[in-house]
Protein backbone atom coordinates (compact mmCIF):
# COMPACT_ATOMS: atom_id res chain seq x y z
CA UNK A 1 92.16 134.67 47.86
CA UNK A 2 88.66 134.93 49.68
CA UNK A 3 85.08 133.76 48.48
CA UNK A 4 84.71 137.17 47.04
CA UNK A 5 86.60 135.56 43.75
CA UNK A 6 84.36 132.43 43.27
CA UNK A 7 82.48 132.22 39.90
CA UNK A 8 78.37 132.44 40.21
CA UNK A 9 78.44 128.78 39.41
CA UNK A 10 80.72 127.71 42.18
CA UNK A 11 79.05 125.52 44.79
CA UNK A 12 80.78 126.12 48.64
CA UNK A 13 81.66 122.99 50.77
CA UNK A 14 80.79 123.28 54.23
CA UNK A 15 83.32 120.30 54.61
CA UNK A 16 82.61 117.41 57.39
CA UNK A 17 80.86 117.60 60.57
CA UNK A 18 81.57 122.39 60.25
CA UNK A 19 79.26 121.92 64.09
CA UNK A 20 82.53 119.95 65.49
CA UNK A 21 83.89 121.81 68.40
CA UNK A 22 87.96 120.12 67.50
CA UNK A 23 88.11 120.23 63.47
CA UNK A 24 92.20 119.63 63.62
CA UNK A 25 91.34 116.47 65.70
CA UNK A 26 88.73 115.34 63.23
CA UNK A 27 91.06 116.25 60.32
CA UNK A 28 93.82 114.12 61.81
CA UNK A 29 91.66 110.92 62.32
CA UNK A 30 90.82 111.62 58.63
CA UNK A 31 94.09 111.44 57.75
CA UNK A 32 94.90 108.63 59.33
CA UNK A 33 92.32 107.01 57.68
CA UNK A 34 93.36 107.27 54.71
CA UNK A 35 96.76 106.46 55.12
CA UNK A 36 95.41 103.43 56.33
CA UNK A 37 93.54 102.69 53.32
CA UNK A 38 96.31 103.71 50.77
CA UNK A 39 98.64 101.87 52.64
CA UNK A 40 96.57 98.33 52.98
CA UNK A 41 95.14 98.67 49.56
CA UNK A 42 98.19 99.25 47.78
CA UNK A 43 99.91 95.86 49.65
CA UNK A 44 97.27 93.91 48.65
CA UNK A 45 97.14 94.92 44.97
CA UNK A 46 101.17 94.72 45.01
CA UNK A 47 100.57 91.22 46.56
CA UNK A 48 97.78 90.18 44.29
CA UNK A 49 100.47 91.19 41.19
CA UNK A 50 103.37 89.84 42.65
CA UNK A 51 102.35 86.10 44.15
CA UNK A 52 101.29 83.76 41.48
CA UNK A 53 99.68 82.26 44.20
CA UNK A 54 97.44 84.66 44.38
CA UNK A 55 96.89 84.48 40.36
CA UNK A 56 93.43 83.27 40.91
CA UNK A 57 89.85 84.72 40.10
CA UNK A 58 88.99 85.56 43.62
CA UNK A 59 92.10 87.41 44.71
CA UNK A 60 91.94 89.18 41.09
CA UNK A 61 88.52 90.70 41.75
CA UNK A 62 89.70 90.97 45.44
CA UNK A 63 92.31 93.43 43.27
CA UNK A 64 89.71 95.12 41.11
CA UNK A 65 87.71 95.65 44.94
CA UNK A 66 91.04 97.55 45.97
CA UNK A 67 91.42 99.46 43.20
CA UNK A 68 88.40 101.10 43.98
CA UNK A 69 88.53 101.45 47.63
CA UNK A 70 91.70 103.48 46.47
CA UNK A 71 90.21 105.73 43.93
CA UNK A 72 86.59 105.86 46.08
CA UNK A 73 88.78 107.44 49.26
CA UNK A 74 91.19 109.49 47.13
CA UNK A 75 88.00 111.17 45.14
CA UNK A 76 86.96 112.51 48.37
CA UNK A 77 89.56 112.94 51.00
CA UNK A 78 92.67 114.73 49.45
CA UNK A 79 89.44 117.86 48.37
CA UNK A 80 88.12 118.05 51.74
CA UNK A 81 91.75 117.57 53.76
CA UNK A 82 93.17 120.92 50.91
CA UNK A 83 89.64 123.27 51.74
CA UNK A 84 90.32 122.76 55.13
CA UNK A 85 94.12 123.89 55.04
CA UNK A 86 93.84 126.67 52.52
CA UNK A 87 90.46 127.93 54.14
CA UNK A 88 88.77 128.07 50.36
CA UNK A 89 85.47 125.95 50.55
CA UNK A 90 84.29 126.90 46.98
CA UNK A 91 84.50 123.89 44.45
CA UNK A 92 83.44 124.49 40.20
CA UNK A 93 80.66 123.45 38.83
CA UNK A 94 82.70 120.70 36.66
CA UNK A 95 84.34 119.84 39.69
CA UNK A 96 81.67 119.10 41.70
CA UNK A 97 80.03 117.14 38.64
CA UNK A 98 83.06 115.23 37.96
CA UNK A 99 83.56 114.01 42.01
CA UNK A 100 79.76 113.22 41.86
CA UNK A 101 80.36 111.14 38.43
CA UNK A 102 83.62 109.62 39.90
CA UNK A 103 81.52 108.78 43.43
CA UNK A 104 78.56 107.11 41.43
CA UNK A 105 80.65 105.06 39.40
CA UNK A 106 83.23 103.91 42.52
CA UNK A 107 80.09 102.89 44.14
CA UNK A 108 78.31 101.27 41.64
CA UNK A 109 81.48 98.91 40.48
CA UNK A 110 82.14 98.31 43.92
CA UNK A 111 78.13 96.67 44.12
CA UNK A 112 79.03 94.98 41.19
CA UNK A 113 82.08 93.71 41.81
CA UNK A 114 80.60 92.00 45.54
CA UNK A 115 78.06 90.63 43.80
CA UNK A 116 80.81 88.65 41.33
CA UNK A 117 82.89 88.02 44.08
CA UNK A 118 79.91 86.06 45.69
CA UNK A 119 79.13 84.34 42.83
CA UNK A 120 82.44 83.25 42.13
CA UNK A 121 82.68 81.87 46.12
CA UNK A 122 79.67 79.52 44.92
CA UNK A 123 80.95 77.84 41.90
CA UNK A 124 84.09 77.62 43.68
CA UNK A 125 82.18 75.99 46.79
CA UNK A 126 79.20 74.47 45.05
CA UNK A 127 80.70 73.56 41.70
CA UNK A 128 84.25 72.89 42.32
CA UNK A 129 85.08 70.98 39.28
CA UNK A 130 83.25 73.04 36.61
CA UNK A 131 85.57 76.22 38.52
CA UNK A 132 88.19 76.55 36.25
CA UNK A 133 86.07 76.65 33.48
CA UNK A 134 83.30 79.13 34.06
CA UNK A 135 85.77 81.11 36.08
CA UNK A 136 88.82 81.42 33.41
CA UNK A 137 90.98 84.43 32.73
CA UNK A 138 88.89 85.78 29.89
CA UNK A 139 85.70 85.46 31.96
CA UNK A 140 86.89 87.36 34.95
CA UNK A 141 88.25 90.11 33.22
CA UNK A 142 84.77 90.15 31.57
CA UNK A 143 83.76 91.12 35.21
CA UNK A 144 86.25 93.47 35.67
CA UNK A 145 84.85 95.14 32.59
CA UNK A 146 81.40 95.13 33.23
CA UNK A 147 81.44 96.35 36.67
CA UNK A 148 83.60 99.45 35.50
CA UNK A 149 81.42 100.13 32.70
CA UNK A 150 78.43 99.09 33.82
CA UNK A 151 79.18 101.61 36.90
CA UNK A 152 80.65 104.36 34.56
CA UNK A 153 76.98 104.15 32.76
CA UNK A 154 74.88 104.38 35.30
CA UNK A 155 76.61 107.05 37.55
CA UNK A 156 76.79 109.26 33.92
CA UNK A 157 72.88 109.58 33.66
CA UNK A 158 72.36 110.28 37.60
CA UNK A 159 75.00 112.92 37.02
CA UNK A 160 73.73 114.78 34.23
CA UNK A 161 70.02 114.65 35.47
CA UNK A 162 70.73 116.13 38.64
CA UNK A 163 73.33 118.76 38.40
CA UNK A 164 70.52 119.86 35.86
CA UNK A 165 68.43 121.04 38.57
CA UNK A 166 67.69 124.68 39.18
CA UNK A 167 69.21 126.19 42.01
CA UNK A 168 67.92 129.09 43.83
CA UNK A 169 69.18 130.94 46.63
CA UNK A 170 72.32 129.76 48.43
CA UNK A 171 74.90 127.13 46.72
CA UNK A 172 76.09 125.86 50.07
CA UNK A 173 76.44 122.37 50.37
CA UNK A 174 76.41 120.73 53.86
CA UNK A 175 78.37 117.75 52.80
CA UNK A 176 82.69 117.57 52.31
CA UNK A 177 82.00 116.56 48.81
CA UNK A 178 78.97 116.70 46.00
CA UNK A 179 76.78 113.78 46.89
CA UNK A 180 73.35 113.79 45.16
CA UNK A 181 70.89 114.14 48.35
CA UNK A 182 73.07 117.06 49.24
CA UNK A 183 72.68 118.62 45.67
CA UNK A 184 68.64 117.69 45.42
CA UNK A 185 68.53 119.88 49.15
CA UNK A 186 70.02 123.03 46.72
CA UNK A 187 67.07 122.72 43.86
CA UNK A 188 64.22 125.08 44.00
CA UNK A 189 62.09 122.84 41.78
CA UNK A 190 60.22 119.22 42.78
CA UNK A 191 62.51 116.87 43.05
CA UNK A 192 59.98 114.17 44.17
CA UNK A 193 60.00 112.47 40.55
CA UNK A 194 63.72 111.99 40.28
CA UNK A 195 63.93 110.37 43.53
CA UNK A 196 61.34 107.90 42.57
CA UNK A 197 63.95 106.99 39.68
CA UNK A 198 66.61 107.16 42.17
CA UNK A 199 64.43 104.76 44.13
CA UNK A 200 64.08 102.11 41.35
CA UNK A 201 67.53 102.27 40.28
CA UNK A 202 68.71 101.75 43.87
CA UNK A 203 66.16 98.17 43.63
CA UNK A 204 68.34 97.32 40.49
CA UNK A 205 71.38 98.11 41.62
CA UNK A 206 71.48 97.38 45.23
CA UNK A 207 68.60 95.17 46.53
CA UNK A 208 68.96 92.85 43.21
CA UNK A 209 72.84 92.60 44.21
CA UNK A 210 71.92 92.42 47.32
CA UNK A 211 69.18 89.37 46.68
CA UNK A 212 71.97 87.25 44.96
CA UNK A 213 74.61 88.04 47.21
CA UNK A 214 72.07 86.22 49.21
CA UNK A 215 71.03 83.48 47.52
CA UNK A 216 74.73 82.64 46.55
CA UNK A 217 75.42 82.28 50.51
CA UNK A 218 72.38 80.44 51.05
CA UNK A 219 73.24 78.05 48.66
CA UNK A 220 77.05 77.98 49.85
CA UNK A 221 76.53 77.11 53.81
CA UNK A 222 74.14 74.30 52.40
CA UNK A 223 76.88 73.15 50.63
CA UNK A 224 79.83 73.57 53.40
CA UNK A 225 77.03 72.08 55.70
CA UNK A 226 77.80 68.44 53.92
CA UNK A 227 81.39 68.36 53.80
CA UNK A 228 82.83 65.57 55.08
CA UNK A 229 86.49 67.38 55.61
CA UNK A 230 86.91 69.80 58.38
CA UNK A 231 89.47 71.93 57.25
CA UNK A 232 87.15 72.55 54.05
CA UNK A 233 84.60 73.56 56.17
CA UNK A 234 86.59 76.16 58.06
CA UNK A 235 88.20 77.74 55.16
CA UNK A 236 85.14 78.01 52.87
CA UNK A 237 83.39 79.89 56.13
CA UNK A 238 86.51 82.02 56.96
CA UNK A 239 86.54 83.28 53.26
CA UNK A 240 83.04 83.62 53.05
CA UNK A 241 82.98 85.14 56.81
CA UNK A 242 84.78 88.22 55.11
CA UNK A 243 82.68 89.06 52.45
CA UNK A 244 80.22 89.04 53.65
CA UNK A 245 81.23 91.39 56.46
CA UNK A 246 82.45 93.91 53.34
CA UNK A 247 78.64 93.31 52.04
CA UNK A 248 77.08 94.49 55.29
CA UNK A 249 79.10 97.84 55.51
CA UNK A 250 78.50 98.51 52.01
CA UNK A 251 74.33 97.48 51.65
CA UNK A 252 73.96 98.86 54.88
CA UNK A 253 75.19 102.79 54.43
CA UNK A 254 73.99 102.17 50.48
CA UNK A 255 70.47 101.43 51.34
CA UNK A 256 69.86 104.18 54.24
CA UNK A 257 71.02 106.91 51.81
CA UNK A 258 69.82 105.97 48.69
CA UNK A 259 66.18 104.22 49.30
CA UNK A 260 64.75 106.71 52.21
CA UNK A 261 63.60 110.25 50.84
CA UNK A 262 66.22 113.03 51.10
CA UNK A 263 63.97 114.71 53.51
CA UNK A 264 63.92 111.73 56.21
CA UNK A 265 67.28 112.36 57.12
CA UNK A 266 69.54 115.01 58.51
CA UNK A 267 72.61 116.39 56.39
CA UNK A 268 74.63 114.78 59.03
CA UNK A 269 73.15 111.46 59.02
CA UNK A 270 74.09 112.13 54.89
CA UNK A 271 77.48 112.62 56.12
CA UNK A 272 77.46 109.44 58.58
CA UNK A 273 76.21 107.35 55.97
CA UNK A 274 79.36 108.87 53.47
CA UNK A 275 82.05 108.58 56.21
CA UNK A 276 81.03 105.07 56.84
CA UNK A 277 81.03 104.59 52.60
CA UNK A 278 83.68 106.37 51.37
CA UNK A 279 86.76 106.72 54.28
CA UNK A 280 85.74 103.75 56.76
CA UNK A 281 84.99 101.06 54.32
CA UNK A 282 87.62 101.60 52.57
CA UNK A 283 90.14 101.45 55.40
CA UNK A 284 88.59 98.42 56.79
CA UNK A 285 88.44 96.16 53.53
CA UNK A 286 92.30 95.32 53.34
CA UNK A 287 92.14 94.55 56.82
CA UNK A 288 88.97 92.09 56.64
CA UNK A 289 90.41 90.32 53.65
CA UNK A 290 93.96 89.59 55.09
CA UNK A 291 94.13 89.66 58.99
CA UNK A 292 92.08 86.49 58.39
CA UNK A 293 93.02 84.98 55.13
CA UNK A 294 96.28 82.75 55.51
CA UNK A 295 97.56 83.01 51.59
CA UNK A 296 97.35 86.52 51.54
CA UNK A 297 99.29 86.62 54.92
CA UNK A 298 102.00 84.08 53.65
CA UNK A 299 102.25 86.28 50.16
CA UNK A 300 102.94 88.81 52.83
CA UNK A 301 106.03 87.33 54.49
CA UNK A 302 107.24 85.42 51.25
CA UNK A 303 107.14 89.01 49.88
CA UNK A 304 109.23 90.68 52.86
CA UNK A 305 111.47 87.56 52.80
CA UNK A 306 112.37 88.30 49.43
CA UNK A 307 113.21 92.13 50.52
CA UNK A 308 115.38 91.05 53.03
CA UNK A 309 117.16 88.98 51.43
């Protein structure tokens, strides 16, 4: 079936990068990607579940963190990897709402959730005996909770506002999913006043986060800088060496998209930004958090132990 049969209201993907001269090649690296991520996030939930070891606040947001790398990569990649095999580009108008409510929220609860995960590394550093009580079970599945909804709410009413807009003229988006920048290009009307609110929620949502994330490290190397022990030292910095690497990919792609004007930037620097956000980041997060983190590593041979026995 052709684009002959698409509905008035259908928007048409362009899909990722339409200029590049070897799509299968690009498609394949894609798909590789995301193998990667499925594959590393899905041991390190199993892991997470499986080692009580690991039953601890930091490796259960580490969990929550996974769970959304999983669903940010899968709300993207499986649409763009079945337009490019079946040729159709056209995607509904609830679809393309729903992957830009689904996006939103992902990214939102992943902010939140790196901002919890920092605080949590300073009362575990900086107020190690008061830890088990400000971080119990009830408290950090109040996290869990609030970075879900809190992300769920937020993404809803920058959803709603924008797929509002009036569209004239060609639906095309230049993007492999419906992002908002992509969708503000489309509207025929001034657009100038929603990105102003787009600009103010990004300095609640991402330089705020971004300003504690921050202060908690600040406050942390202080801390780690008056140990007397060594091997405290060096495992306090290799935990905190990680996240903070995670916080840098994520604030760094967050803040060139979402706090510069849509008109500054190309549609492919958009589609960078995403790639970086939504396949890379995803991919690499498992990776960060194990290769250097010995309990999750020993989880991982106690756990293949166990299988081959």
């Amino acid at each position: 079936m052709g684009q002959k049969n698409e509905s008035s209201t259908d928007f048409i993907l362009l899909g990722l990068f339409p200029w590049f001269r070897h799509p299968h090649l690009l498609m394949l690296i894609i798909l590789l990607f995301y193998a990667i991520a499925l594959t590393g996030n899905s041991i390190l939930i199993l892991l997470i579940w499986l080692d009580s070891r690991l039953h601890t606040p930091m490796y259960f947001l580490l969990s929550q963190l996974s769970l959304v790398d999983l669903a940010f990569i899968s709300s993207t990649v499986p649409k763009m990897v079945i337009n490019y095999f079946t040729g159709k580009k056209n995607i509904s108008y609830l679809a393309c709402a729903t992957q830009l409510f689904s996006f939103l929220t992902l990214a939102l609860a992943e902010c939140i959730l790196l901002t919890l995960m920092a605080c949590d590394r300073y009362v575990a550093v900086c107020k190690p005996l008061r830890y088990t009580v400000l971080m119990n079970p009830k408290v950090c599945l109040q996290m869990a909770a609030a970075a879900w909804i809190g992300g769920a709410l937020a993404a809803l009413v920058h959803t709603v506002y924008p797929m509002n807009f009036p569209i004239c003229g060609s639906r095309e988006i230049n993007h492999y999913f419906c992002e908002m920048p992509a969708i503000l290009r489309m509207s025929c009307t001034d657009t100038s006043v929603y990105e102003m609110v787009i600009f103010v929620s990004t300095i609640v949502f991402l330089l705020v986060p971004f300003s504690l994330i921050l202060t908690s490290y600040t406050l942390i190397f202080l801390t780690v800088l008056q140990m007397n022990s060594r091997k405290g030292r060096n495992k306090a910095l290799a935990t905190c060496s990680s996240h903070l690497t995670v916080v840098s990919l994520y604030f760094g792609q967050a803040i060139f998209i979402y706090m510069t004007p849509t008109s500054s930037h190309t549609p492919d620097q958009d589609q960078i930004g995403a790639v970086l956000g939504t396949i890379v980041t995803p991919m690499l997060n498992p990776l960060i958090y194990s290769l250097r983190n010995k309990e999750v590593l020993g989880a991982l041979r106690r756990c293949m132990g166990r299988c081959c026995n």
